[in-house]
N, C-alpha and C. Protein backbone atom coordinates (compact mmCIF):
# COMPACT_ATOMS: atom_id res chain seq x y z
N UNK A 1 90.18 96.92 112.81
CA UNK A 1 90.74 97.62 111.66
C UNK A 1 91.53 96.60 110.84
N UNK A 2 91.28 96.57 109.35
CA UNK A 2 92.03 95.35 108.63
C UNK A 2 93.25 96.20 108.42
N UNK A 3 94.63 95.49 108.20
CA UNK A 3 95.57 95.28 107.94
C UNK A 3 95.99 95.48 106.39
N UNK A 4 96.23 96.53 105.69
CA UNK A 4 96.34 96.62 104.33
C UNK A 4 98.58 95.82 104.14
N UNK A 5 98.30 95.29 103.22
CA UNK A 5 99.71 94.58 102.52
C UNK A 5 99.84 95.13 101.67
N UNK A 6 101.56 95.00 101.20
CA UNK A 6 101.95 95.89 100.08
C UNK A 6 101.70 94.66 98.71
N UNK A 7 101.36 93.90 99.12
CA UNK A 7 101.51 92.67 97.88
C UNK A 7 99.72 92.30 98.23
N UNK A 8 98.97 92.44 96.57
CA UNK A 8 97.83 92.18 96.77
C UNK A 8 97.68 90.57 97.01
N UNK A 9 96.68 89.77 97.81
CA UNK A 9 96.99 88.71 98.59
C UNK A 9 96.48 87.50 97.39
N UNK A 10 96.25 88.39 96.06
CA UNK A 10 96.06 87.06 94.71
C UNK A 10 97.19 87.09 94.13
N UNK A 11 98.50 87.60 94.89
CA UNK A 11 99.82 87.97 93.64
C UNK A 11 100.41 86.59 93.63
N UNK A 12 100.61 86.44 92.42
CA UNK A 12 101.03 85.31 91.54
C UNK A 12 102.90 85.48 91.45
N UNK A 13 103.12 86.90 91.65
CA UNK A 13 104.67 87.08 91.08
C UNK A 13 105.49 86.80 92.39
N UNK A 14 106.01 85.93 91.87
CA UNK A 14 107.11 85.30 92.80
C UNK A 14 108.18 86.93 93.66
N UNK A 15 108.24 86.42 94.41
CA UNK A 15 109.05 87.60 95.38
C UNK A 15 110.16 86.50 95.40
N UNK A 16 111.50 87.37 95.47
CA UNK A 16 112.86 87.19 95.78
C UNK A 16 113.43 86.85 97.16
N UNK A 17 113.90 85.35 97.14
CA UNK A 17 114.19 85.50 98.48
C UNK A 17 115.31 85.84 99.34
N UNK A 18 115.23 86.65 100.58
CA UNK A 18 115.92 86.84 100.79
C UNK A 18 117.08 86.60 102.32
N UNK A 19 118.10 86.24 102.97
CA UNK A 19 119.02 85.42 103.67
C UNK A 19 119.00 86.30 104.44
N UNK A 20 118.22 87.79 104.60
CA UNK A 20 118.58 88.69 105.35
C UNK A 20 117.15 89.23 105.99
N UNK A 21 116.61 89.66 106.91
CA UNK A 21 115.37 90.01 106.71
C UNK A 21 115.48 91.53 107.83
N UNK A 22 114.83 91.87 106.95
CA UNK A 22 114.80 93.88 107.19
C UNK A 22 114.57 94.25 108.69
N UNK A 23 113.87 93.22 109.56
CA UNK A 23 113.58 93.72 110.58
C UNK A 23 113.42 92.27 111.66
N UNK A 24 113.94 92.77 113.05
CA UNK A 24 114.03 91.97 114.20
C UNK A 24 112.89 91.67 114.81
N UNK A 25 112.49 90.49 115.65
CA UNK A 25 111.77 90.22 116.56
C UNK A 25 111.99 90.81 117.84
N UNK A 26 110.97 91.56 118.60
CA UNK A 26 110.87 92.25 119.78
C UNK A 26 111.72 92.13 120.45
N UNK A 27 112.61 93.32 121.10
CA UNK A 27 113.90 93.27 122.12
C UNK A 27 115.51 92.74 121.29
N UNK A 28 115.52 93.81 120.37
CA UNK A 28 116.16 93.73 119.36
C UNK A 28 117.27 95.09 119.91
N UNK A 29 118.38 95.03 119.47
CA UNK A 29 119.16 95.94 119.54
C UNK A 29 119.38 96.62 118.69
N UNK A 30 119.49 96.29 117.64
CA UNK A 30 119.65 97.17 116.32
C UNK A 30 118.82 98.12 115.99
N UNK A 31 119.44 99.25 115.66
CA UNK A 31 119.36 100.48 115.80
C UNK A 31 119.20 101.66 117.15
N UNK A 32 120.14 101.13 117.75
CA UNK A 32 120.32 101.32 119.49
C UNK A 32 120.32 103.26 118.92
N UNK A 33 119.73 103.81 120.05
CA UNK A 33 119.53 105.25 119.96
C UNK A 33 118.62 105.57 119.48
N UNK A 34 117.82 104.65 118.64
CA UNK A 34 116.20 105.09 117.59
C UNK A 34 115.43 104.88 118.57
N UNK A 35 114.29 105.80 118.93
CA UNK A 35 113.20 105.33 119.46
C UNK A 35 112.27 104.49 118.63
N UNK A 36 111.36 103.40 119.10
CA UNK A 36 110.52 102.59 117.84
C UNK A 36 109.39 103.46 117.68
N UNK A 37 108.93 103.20 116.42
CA UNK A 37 108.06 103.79 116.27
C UNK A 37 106.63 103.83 117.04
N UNK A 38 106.02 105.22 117.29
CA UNK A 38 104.83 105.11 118.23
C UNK A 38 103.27 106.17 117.24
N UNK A 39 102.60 105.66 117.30
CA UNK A 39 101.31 106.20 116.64
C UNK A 39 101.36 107.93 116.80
N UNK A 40 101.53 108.20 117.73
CA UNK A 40 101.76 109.57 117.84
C UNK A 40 102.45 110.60 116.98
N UNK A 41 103.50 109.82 116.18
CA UNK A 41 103.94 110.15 115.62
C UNK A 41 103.78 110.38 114.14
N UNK A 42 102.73 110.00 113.68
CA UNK A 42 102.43 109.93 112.28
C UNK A 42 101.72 111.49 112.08
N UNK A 43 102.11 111.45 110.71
CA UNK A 43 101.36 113.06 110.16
C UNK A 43 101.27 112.64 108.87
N UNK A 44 101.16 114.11 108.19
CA UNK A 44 100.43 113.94 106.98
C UNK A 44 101.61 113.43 105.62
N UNK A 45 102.86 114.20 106.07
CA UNK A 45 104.10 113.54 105.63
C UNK A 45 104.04 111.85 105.40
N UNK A 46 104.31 111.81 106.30
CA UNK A 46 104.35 110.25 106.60
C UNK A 46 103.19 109.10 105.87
N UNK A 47 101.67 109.70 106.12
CA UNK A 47 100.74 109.48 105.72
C UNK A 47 101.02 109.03 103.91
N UNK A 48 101.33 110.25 103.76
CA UNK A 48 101.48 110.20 102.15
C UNK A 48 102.55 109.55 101.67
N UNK A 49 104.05 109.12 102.22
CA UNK A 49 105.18 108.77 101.73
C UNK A 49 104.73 107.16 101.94
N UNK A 50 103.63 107.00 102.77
CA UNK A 50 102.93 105.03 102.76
C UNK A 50 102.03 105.15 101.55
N UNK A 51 100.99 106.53 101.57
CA UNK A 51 100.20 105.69 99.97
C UNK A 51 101.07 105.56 99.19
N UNK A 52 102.64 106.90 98.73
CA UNK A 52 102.95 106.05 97.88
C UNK A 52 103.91 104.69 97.65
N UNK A 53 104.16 104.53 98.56
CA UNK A 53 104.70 102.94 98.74
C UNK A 53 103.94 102.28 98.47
N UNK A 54 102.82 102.23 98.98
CA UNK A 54 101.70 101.19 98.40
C UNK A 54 101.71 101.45 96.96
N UNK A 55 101.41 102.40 96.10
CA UNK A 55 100.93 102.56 95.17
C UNK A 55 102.20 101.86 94.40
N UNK A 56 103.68 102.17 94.50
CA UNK A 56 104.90 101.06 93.76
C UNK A 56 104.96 99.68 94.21
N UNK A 57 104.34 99.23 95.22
CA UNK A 57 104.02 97.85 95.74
C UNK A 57 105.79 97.32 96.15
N UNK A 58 106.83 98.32 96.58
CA UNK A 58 108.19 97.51 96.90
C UNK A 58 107.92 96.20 98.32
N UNK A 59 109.31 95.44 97.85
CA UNK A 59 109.30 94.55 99.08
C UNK A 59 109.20 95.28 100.09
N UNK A 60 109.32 94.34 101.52
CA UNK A 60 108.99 95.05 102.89
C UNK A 60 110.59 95.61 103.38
N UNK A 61 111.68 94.99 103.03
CA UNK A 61 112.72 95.63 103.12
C UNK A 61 112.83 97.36 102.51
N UNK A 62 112.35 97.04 101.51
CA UNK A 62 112.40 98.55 100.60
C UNK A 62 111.56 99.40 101.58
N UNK A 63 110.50 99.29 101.41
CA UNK A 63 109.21 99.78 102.82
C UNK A 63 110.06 100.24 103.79
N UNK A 64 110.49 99.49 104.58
CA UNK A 64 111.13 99.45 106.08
C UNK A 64 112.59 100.63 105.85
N UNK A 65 113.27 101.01 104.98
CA UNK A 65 114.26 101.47 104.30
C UNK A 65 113.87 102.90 103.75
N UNK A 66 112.62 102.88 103.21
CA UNK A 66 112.53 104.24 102.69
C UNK A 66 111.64 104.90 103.90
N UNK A 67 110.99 104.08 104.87
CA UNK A 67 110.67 104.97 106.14
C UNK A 67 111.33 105.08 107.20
N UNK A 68 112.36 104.18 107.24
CA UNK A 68 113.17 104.61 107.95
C UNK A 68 113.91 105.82 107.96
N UNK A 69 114.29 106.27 106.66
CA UNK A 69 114.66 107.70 106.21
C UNK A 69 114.56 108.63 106.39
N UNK A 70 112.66 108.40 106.59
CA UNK A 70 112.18 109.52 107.35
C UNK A 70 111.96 109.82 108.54
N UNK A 71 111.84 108.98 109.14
CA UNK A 71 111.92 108.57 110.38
C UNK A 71 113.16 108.87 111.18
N UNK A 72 114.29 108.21 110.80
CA UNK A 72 115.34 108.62 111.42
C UNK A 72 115.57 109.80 111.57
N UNK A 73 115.25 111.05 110.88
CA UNK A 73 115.62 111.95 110.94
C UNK A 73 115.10 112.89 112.18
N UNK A 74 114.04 112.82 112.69
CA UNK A 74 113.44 112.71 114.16
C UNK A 74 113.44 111.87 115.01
N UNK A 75 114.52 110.79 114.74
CA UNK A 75 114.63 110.34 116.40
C UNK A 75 113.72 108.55 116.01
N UNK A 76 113.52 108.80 115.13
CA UNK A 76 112.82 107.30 115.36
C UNK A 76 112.89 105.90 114.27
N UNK A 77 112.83 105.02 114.48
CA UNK A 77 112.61 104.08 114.00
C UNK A 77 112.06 102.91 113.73
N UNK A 78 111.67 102.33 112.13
CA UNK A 78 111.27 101.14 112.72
C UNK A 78 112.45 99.72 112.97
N UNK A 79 111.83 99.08 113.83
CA UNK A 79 113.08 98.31 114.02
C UNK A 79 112.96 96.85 114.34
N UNK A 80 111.06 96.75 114.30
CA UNK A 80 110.88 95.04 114.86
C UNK A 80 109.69 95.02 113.33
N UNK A 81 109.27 94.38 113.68
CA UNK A 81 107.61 93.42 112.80
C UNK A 81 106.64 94.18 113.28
N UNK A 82 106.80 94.52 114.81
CA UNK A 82 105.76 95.37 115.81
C UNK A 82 105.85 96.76 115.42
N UNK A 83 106.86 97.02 114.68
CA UNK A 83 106.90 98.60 114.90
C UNK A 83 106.37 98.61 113.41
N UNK A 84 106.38 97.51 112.93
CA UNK A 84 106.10 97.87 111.32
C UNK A 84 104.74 97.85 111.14
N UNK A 85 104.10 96.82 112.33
CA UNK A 85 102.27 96.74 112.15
C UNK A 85 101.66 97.91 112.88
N UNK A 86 102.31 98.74 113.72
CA UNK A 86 102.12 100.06 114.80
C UNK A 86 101.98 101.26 113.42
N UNK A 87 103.04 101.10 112.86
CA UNK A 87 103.42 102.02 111.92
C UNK A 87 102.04 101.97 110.49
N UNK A 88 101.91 101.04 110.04
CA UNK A 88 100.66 100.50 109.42
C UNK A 88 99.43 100.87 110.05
N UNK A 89 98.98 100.35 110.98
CA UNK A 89 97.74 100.50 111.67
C UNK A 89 97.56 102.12 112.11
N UNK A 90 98.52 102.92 112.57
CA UNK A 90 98.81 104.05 112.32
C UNK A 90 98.03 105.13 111.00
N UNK A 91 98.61 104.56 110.14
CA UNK A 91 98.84 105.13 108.65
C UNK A 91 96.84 105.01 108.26
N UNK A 92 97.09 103.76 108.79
CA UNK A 92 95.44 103.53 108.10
C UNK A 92 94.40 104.49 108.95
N UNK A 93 94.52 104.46 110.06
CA UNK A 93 93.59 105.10 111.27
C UNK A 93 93.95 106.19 110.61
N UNK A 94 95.15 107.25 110.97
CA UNK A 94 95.00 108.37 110.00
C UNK A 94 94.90 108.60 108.84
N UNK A 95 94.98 107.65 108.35
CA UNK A 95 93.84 108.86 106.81
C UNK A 95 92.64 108.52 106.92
N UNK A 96 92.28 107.36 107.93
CA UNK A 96 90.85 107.03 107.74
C UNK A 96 89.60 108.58 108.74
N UNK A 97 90.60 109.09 109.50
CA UNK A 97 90.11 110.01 110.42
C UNK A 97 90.70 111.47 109.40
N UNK A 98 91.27 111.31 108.59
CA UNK A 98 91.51 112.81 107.96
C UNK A 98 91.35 112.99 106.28
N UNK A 99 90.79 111.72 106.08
CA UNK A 99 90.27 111.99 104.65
C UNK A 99 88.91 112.77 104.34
């Protein structure tokens, strides 16, 4: 299954850099009490609040920030790189099985 990016991979427009980065490498503490995110968990909600992220193309901080939102609110989060490609690969498998 390919890997869809929020930045098409001919983008020319410089991205902002940034000293902080949205999400930890595996065995991370931050956000102690969130469960990470698990495939099981995706629905049609969710489904749709990623096309439209894709469709505004925000950084991956913004991404990681506005699903966290939703997410948190049941218990979960994303919180590594892993939970963010789980969360992705996720998204794609379901709509690819419910379109």
């Amino acid at each position: 299954m390919s890997r869809s990016t929020f930045l098409p991979p001919s983008s020319t427009k410089a991205q902002p850099a940034s000293n902080v980065s949205p999400l930890h490498h595996s065995g991370s503490t931050t956000m102690r009490g969130l469960l990470p995110f698990q495939a099981e968990v995706m629905d049609e909600g969710l489904y749709r609040l990623y096309e439209r992220l894709r469709a505004i193309n925000p950084n991956v901080q913004q991404v990681v920030w506005a699903l966290n939102v939703a997410l948190n609110q049941h218990g979960w989060a994303i919180r590594t790189v892993e939970d963010l490609e789980c969360f992705m690969d996720a998204a794609e498998a379901w709509g690819q099985e419910n379109d």
